[in-house]
N, C-alpha and C. Protein backbone atom coordinates (compact mmCIF):
# COMPACT_ATOMS: atom_id res chain seq x y z
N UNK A 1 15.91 3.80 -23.03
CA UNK A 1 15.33 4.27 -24.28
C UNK A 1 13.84 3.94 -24.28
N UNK A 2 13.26 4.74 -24.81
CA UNK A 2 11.42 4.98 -24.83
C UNK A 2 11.19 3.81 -26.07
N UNK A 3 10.14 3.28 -25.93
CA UNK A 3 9.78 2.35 -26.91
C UNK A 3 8.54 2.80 -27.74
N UNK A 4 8.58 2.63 -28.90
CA UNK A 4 7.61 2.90 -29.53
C UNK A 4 6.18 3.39 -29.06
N UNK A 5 5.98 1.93 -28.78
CA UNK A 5 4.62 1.55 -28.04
C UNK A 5 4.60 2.47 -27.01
N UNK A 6 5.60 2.66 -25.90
CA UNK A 6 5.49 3.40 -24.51
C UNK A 6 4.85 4.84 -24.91
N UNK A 7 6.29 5.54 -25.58
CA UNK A 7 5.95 6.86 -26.06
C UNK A 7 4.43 6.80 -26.61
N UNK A 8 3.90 6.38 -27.28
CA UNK A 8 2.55 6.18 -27.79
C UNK A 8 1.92 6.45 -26.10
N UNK A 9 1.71 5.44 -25.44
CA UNK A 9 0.90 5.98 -24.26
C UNK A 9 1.13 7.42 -23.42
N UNK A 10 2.64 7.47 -23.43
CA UNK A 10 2.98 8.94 -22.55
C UNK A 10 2.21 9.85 -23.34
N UNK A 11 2.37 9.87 -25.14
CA UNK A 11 2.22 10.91 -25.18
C UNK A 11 0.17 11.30 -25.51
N UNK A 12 -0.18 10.12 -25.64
CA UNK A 12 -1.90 9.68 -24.97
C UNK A 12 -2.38 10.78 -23.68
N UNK A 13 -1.38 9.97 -23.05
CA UNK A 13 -1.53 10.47 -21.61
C UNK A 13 -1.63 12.20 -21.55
N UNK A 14 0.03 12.52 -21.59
CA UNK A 14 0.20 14.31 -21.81
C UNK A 14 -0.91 15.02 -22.66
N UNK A 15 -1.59 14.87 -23.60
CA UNK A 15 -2.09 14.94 -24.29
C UNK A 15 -3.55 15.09 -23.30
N UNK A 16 -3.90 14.42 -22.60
CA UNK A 16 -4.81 14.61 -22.04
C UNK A 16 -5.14 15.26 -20.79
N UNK A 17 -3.88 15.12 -20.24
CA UNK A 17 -3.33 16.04 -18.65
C UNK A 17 -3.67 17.62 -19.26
N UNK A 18 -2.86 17.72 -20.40
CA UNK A 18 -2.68 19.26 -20.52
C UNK A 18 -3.36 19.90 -21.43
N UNK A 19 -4.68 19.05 -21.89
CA UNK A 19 -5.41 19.53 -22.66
C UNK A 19 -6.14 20.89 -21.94
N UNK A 20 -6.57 21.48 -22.88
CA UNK A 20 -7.40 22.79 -22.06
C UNK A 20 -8.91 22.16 -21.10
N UNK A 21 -9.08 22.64 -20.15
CA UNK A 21 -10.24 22.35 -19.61
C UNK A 21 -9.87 20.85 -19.02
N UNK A 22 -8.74 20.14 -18.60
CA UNK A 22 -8.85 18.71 -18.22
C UNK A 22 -8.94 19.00 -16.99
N UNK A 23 -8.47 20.31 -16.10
CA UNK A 23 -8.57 20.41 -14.92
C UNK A 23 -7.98 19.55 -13.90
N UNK A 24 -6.83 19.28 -14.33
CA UNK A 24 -5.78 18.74 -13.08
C UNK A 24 -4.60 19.03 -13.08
N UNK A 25 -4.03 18.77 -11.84
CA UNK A 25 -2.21 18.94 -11.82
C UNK A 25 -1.29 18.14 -12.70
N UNK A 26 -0.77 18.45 -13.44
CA UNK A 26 0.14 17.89 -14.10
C UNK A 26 1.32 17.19 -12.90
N UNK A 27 1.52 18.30 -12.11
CA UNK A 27 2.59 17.45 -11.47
C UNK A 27 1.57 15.76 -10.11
N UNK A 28 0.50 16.56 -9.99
CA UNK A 28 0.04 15.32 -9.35
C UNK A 28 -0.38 14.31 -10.18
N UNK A 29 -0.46 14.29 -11.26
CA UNK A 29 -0.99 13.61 -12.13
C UNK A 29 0.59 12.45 -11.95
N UNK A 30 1.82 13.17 -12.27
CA UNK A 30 2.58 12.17 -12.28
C UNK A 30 3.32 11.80 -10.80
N UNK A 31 2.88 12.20 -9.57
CA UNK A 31 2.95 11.76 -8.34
C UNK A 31 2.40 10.72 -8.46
N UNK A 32 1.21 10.56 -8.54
CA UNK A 32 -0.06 8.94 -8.67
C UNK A 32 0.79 8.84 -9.54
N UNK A 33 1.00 8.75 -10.80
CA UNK A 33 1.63 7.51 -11.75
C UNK A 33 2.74 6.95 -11.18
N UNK A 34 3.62 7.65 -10.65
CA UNK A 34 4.67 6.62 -9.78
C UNK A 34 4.50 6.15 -8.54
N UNK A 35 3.17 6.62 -7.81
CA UNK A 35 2.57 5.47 -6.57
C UNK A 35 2.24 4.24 -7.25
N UNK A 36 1.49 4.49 -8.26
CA UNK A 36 1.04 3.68 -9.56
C UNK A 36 2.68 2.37 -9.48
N UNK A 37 3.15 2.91 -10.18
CA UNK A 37 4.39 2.52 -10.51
C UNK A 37 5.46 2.06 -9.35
N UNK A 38 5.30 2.17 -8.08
CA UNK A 38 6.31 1.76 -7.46
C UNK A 38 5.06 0.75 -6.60
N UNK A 39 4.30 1.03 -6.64
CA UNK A 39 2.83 -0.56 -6.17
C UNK A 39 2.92 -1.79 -7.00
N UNK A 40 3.18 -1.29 -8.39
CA UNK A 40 3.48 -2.76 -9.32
C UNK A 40 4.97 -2.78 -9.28
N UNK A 41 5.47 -2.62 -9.05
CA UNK A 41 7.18 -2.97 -8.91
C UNK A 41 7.38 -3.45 -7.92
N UNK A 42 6.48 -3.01 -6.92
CA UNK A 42 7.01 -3.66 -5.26
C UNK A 42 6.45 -4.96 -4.96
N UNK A 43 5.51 -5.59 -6.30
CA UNK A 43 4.95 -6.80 -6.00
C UNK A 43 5.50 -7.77 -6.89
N UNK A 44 6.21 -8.61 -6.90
CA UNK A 44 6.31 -9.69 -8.33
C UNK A 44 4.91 -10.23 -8.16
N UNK A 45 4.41 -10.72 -7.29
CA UNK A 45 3.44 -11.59 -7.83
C UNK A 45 2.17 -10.66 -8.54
N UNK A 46 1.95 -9.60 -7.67
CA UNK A 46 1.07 -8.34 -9.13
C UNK A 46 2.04 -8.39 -10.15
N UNK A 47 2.92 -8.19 -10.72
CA UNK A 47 3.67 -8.08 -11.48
C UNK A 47 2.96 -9.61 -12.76
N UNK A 48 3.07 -10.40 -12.10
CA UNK A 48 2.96 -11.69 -12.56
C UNK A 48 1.24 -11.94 -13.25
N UNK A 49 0.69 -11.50 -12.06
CA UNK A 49 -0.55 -11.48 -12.11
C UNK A 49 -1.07 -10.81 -13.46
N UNK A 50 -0.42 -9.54 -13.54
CA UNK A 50 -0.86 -8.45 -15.04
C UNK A 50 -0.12 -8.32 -15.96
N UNK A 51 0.58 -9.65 -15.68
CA UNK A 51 1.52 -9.52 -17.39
C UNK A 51 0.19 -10.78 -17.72
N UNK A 52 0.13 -11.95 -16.78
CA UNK A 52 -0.46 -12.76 -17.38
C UNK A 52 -1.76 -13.05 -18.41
N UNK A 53 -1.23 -13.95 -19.57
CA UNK A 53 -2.49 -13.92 -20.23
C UNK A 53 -3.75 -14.52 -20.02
N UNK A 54 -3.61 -15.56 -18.62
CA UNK A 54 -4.44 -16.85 -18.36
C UNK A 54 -5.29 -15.50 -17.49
N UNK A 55 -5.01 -14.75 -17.05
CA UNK A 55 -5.65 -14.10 -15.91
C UNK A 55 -6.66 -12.77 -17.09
N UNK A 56 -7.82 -12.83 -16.57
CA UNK A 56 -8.83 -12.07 -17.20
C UNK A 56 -9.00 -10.47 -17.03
N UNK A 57 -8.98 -9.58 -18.63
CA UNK A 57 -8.48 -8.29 -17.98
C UNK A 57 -10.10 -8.11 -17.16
N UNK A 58 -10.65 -8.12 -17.49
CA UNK A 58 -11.78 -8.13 -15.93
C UNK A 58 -11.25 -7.84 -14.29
N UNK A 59 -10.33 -9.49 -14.13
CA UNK A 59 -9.87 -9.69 -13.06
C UNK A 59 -8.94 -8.54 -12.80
N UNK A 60 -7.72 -8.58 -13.79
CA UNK A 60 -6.78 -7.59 -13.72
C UNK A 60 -7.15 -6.06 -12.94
N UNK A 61 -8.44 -5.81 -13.74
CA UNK A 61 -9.24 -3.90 -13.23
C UNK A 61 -9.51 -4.69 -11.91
N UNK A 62 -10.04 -5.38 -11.55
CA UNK A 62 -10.87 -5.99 -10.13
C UNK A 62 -9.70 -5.30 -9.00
N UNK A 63 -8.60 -6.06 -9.25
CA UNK A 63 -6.93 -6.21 -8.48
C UNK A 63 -6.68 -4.62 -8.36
N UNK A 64 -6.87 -4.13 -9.25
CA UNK A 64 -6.14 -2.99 -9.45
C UNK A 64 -6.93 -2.08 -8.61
N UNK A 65 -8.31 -1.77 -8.81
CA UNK A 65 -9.39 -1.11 -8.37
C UNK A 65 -9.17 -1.37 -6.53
N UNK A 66 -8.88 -2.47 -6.60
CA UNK A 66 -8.78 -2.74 -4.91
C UNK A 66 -7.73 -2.02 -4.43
N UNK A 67 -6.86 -2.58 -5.06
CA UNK A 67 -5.16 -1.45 -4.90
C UNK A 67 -5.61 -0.17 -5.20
N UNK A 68 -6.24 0.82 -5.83
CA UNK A 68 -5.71 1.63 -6.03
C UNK A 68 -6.94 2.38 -5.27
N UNK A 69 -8.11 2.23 -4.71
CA UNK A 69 -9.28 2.85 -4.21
C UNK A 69 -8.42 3.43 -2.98
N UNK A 70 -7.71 2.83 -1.76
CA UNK A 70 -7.53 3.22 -1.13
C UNK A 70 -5.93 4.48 -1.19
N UNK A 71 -5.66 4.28 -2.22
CA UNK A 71 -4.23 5.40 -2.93
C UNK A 71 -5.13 6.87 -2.65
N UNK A 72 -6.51 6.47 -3.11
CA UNK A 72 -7.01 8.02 -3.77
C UNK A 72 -6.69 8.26 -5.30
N UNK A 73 -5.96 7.56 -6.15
CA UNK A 73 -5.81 7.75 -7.52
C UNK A 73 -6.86 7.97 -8.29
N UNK A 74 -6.95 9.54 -8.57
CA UNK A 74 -8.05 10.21 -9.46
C UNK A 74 -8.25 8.67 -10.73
N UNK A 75 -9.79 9.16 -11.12
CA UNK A 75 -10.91 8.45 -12.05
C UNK A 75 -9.64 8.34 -13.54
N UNK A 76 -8.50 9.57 -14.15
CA UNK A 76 -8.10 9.37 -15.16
C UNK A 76 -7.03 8.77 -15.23
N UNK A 77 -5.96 8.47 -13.83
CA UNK A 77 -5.09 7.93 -13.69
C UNK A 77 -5.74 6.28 -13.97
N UNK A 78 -6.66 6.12 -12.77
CA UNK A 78 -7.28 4.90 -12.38
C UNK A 78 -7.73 4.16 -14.29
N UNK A 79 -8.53 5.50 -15.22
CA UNK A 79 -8.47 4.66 -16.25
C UNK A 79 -7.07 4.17 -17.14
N UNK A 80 -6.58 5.26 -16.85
CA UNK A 80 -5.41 4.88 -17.58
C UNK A 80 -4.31 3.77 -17.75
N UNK A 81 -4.33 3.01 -15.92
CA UNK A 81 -4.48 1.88 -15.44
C UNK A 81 -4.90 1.15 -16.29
N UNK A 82 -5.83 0.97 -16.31
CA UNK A 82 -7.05 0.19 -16.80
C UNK A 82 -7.02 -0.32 -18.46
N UNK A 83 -6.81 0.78 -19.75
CA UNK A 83 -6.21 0.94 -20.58
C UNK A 83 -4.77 0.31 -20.81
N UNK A 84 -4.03 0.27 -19.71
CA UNK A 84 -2.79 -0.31 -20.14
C UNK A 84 -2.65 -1.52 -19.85
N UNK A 85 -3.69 -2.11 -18.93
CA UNK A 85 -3.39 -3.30 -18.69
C UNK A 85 -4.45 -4.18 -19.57
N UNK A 86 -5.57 -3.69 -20.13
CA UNK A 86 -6.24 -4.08 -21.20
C UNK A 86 -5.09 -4.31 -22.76
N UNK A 87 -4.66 -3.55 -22.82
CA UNK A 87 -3.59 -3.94 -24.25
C UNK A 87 -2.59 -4.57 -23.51
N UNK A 88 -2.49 -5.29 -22.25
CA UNK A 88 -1.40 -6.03 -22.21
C UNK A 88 0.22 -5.02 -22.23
N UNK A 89 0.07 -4.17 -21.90
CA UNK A 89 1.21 -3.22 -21.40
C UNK A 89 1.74 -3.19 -20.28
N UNK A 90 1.22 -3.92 -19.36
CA UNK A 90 2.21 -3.75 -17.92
C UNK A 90 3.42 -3.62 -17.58
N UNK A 91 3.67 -4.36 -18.13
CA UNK A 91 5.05 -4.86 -18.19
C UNK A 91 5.85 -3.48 -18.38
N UNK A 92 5.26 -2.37 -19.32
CA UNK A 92 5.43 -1.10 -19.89
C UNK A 92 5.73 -0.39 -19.03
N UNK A 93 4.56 -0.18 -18.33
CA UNK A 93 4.19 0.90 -17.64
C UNK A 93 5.23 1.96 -16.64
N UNK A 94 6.58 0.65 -16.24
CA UNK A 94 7.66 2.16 -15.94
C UNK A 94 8.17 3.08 -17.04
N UNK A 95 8.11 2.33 -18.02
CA UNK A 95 8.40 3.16 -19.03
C UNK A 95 7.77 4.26 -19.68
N UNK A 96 6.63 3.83 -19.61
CA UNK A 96 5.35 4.74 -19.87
C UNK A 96 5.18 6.04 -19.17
N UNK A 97 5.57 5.34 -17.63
CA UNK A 97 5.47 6.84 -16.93
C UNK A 97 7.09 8.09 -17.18
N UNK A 98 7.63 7.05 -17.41
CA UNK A 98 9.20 8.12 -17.34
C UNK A 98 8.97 8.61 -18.91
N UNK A 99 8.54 8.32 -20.02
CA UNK A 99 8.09 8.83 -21.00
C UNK A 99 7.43 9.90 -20.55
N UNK A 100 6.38 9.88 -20.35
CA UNK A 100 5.20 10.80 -19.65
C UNK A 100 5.65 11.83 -18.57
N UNK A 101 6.34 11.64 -17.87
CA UNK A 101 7.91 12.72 -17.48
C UNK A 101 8.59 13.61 -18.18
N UNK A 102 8.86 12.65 -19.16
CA UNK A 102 10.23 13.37 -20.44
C UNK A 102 9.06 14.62 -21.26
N UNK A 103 7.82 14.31 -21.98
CA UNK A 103 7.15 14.83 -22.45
C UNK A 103 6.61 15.67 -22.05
N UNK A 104 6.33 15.66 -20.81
CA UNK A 104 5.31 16.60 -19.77
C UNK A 104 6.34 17.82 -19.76
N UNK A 105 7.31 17.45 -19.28
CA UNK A 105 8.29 18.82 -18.74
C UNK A 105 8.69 18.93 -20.25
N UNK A 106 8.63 18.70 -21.19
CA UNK A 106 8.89 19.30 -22.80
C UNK A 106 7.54 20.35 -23.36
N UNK A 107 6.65 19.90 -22.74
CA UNK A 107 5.32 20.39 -22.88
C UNK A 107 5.28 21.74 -22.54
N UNK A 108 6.02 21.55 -20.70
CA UNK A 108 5.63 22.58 -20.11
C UNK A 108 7.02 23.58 -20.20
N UNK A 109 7.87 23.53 -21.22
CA UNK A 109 8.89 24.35 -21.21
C UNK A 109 9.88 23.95 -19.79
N UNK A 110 10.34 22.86 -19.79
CA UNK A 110 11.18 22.84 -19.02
C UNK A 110 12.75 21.75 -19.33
N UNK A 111 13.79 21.66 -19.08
CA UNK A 111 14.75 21.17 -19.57
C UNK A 111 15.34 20.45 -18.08
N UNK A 112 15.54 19.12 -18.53
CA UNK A 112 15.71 18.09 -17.35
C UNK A 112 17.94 17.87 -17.60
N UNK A 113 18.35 18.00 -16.14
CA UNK A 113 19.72 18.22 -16.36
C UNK A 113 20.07 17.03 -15.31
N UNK A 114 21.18 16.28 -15.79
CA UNK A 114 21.59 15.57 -14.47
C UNK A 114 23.20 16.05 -13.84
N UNK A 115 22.76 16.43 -12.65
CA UNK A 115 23.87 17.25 -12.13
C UNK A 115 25.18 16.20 -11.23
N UNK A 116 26.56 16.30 -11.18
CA UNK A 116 27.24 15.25 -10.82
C UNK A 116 27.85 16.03 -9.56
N UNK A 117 27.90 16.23 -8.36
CA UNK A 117 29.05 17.03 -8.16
C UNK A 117 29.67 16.10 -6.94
N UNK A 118 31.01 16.29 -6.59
CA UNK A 118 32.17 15.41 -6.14
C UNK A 118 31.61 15.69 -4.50
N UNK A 119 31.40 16.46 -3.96
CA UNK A 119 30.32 16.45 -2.82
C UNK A 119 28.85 16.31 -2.73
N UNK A 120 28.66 16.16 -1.95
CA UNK A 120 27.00 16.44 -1.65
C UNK A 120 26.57 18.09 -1.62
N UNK A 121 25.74 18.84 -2.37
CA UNK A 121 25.30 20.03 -2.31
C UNK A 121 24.23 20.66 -1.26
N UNK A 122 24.93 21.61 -0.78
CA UNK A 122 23.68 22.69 -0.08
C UNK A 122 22.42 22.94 -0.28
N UNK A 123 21.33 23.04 -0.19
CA UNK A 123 20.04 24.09 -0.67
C UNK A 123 20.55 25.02 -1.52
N UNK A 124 21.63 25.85 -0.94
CA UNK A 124 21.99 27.25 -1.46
C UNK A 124 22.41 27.13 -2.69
N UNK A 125 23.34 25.76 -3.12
CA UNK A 125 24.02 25.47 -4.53
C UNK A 125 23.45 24.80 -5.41
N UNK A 126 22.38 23.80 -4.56
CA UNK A 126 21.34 23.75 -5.89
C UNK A 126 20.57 24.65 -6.25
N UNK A 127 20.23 25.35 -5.58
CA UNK A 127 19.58 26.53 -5.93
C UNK A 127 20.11 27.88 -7.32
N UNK A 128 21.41 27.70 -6.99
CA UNK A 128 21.78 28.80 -7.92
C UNK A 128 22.36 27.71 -8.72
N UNK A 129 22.75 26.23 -8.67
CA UNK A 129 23.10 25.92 -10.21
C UNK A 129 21.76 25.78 -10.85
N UNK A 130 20.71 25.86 -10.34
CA UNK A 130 19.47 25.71 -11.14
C UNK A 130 18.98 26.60 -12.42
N UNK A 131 19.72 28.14 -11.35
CA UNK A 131 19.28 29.13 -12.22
C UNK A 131 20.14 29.64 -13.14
N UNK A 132 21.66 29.01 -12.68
CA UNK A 132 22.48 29.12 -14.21
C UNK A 132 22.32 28.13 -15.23
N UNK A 133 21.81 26.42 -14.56
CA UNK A 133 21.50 25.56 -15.68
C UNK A 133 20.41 26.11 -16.58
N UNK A 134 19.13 26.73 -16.00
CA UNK A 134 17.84 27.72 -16.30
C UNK A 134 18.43 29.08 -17.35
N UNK A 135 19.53 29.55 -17.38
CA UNK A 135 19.43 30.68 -17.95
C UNK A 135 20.48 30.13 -18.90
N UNK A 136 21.55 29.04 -18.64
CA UNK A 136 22.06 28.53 -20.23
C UNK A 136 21.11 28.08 -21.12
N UNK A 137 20.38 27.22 -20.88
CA UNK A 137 19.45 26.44 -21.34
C UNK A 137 18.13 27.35 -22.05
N UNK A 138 17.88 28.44 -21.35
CA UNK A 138 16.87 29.23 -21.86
C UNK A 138 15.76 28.65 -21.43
N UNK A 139 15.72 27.80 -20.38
CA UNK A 139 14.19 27.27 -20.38
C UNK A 139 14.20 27.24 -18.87
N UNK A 140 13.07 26.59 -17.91
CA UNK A 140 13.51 26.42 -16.30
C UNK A 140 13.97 24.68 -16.42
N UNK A 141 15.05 24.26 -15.77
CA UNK A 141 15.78 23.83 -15.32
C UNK A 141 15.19 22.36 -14.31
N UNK A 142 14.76 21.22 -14.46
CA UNK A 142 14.60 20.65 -13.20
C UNK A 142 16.15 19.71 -13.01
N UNK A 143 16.85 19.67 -11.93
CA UNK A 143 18.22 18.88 -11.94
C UNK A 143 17.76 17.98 -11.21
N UNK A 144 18.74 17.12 -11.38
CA UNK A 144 18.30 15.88 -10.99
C UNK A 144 20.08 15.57 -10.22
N UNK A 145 20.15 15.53 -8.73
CA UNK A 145 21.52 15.61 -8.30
C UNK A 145 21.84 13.90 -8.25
N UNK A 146 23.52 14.25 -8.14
CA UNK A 146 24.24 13.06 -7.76
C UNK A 146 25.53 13.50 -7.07
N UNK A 147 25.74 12.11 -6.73
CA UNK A 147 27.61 12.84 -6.00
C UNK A 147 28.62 11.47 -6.64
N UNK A 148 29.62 11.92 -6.60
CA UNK A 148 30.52 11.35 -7.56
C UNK A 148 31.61 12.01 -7.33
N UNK A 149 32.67 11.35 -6.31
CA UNK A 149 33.65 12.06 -5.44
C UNK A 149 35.03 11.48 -6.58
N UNK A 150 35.19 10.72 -7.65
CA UNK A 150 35.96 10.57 -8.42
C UNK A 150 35.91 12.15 -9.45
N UNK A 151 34.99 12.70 -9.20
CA UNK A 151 35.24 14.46 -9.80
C UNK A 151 36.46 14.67 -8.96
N UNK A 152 36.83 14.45 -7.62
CA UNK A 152 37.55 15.33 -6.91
C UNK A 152 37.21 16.89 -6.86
N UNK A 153 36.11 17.39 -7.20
CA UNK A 153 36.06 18.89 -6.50
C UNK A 153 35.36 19.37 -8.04
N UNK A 154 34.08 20.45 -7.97
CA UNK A 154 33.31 20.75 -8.55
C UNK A 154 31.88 19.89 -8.83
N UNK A 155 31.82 20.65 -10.18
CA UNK A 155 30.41 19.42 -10.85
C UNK A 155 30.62 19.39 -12.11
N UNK A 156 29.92 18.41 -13.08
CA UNK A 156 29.41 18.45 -14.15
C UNK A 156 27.61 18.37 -13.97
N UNK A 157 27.26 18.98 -15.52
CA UNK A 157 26.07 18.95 -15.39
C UNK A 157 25.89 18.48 -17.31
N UNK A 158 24.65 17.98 -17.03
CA UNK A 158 24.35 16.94 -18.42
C UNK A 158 23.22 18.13 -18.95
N UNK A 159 22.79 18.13 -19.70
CA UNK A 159 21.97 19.16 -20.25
C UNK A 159 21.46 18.85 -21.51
N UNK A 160 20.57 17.44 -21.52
CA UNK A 160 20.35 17.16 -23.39
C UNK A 160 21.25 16.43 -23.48
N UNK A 161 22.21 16.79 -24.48
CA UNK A 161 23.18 16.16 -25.15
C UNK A 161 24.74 16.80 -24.90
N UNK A 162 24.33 18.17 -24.55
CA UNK A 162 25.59 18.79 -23.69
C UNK A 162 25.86 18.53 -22.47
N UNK A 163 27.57 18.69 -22.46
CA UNK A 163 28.01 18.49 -21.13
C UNK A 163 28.97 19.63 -20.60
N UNK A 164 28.50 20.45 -19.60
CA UNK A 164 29.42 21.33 -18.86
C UNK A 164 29.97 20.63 -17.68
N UNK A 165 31.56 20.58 -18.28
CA UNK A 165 31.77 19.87 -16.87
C UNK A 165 33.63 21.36 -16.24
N UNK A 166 32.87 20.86 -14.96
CA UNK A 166 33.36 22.49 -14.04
C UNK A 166 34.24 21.12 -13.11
N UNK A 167 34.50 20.33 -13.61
CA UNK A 167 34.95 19.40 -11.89
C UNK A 167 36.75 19.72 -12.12
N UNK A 168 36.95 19.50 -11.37
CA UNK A 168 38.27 19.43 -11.10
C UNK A 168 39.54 17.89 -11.96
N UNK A 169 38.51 17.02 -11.99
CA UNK A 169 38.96 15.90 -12.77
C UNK A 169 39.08 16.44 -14.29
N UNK A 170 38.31 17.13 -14.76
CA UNK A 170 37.77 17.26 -15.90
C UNK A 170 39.04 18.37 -16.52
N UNK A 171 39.02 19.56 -15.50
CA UNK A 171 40.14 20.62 -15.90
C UNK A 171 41.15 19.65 -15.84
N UNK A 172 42.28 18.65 -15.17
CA UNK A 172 43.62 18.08 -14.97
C UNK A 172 43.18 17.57 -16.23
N UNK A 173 42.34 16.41 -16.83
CA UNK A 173 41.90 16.40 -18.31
C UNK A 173 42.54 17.29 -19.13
N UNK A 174 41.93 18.36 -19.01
CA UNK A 174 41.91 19.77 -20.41
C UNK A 174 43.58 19.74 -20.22
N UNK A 175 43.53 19.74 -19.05
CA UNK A 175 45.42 20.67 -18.75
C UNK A 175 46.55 19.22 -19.24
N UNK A 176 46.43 17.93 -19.01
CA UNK A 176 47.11 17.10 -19.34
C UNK A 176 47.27 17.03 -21.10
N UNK A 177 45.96 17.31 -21.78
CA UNK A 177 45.76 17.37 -23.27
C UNK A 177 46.10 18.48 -23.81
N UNK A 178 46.45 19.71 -23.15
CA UNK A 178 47.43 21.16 -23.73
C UNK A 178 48.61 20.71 -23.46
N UNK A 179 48.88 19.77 -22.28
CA UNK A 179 50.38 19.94 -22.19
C UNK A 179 50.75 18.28 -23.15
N UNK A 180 50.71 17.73 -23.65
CA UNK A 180 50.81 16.87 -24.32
C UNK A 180 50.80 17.09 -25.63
N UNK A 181 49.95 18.50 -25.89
CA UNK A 181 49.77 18.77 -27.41
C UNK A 181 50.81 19.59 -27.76
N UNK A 182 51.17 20.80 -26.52
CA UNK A 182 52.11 21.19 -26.81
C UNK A 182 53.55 20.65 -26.28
């Protein structure tokens, strides 16, 4: 769940990605935020370093600037950095970016699905559940796969708050609860 505070920065952030005239990729924009994001996760002691209060946000940009010069992380990512670790948000910041995810693709007309299916899928089948998750949904579709062989055969797919589920577990379900009812 998004936190107050987080959502506040994602939607800072989106807000500025997709303003008219900001002139960048939205989707690279959130590539760097999770280089961003998997550089402070992969360190406890950075981790430690930019939660801390003894440590000076001065120092903090210093650390970061070193880390992040050689990434290539554009001037608005790099401030944005900078900004969050000045209010003492670090600690945030996965959250911030998966906010900034959720919002972005809401922005840009798109509907995020998490797909389950009891095998591993083809190219060919993600491909076309994309464009039936895309044409229920009315919007384009990004899925997000899994496998989950307790389906025994098919998929479910999450969609929002809806659930289409096509698996084979799911029908013996439906069929055990008709034959029980009747």
């Amino acid at each position: 769940m998004l936190s107050v505070v987080s959502a506040r920065y994602a939607r800072a952030l989106v807000d500025v990605v997709t303003a008219p005239g900001s002139n960048v990729d939205p989707a690279q924009v959130l590539s760097q935020l999770r280089a961003v994001e998997a550089l402070i996760h992969g360190s406890q002691t950075l981790q430690n370093a930019l939660n801390s209060p003894a440590v000076a946000p001065s120092r903090k940009r210093a650390v970061m600037r070193k880390l992040l010069e050689p990434m290539g992380v554009m001037d608005k990512i790099r401030n944005f950095v900078y900004v969050v670790i000045d209010h003492r948000r670090a600690h945030e910041f996965a959250s911030i970016v998966d906010g900034f995810e959720t919002l972005l693709d809401e922005r840009l007309g798109f509907v995020a699905a998490d797909v389950r299916s009891a095998t591993p899928l083809t190219d060919a089948q993600r491909a076309t559940l994309e464009a039936q998750v895309s044409r229920i949904a009315g919007k384009k579709a990004k899925l997000k796969f899994s496998s989950d062989p307790s389906l025994i055969g098919g998929v479910v797919a999450h969609v929002g708050s809806t659930v289409y589920d096509g698996s084979v577990r799911g029908q013996l379900e439906r069929l055990r609860t008709r034959l029980g009812a009747g």
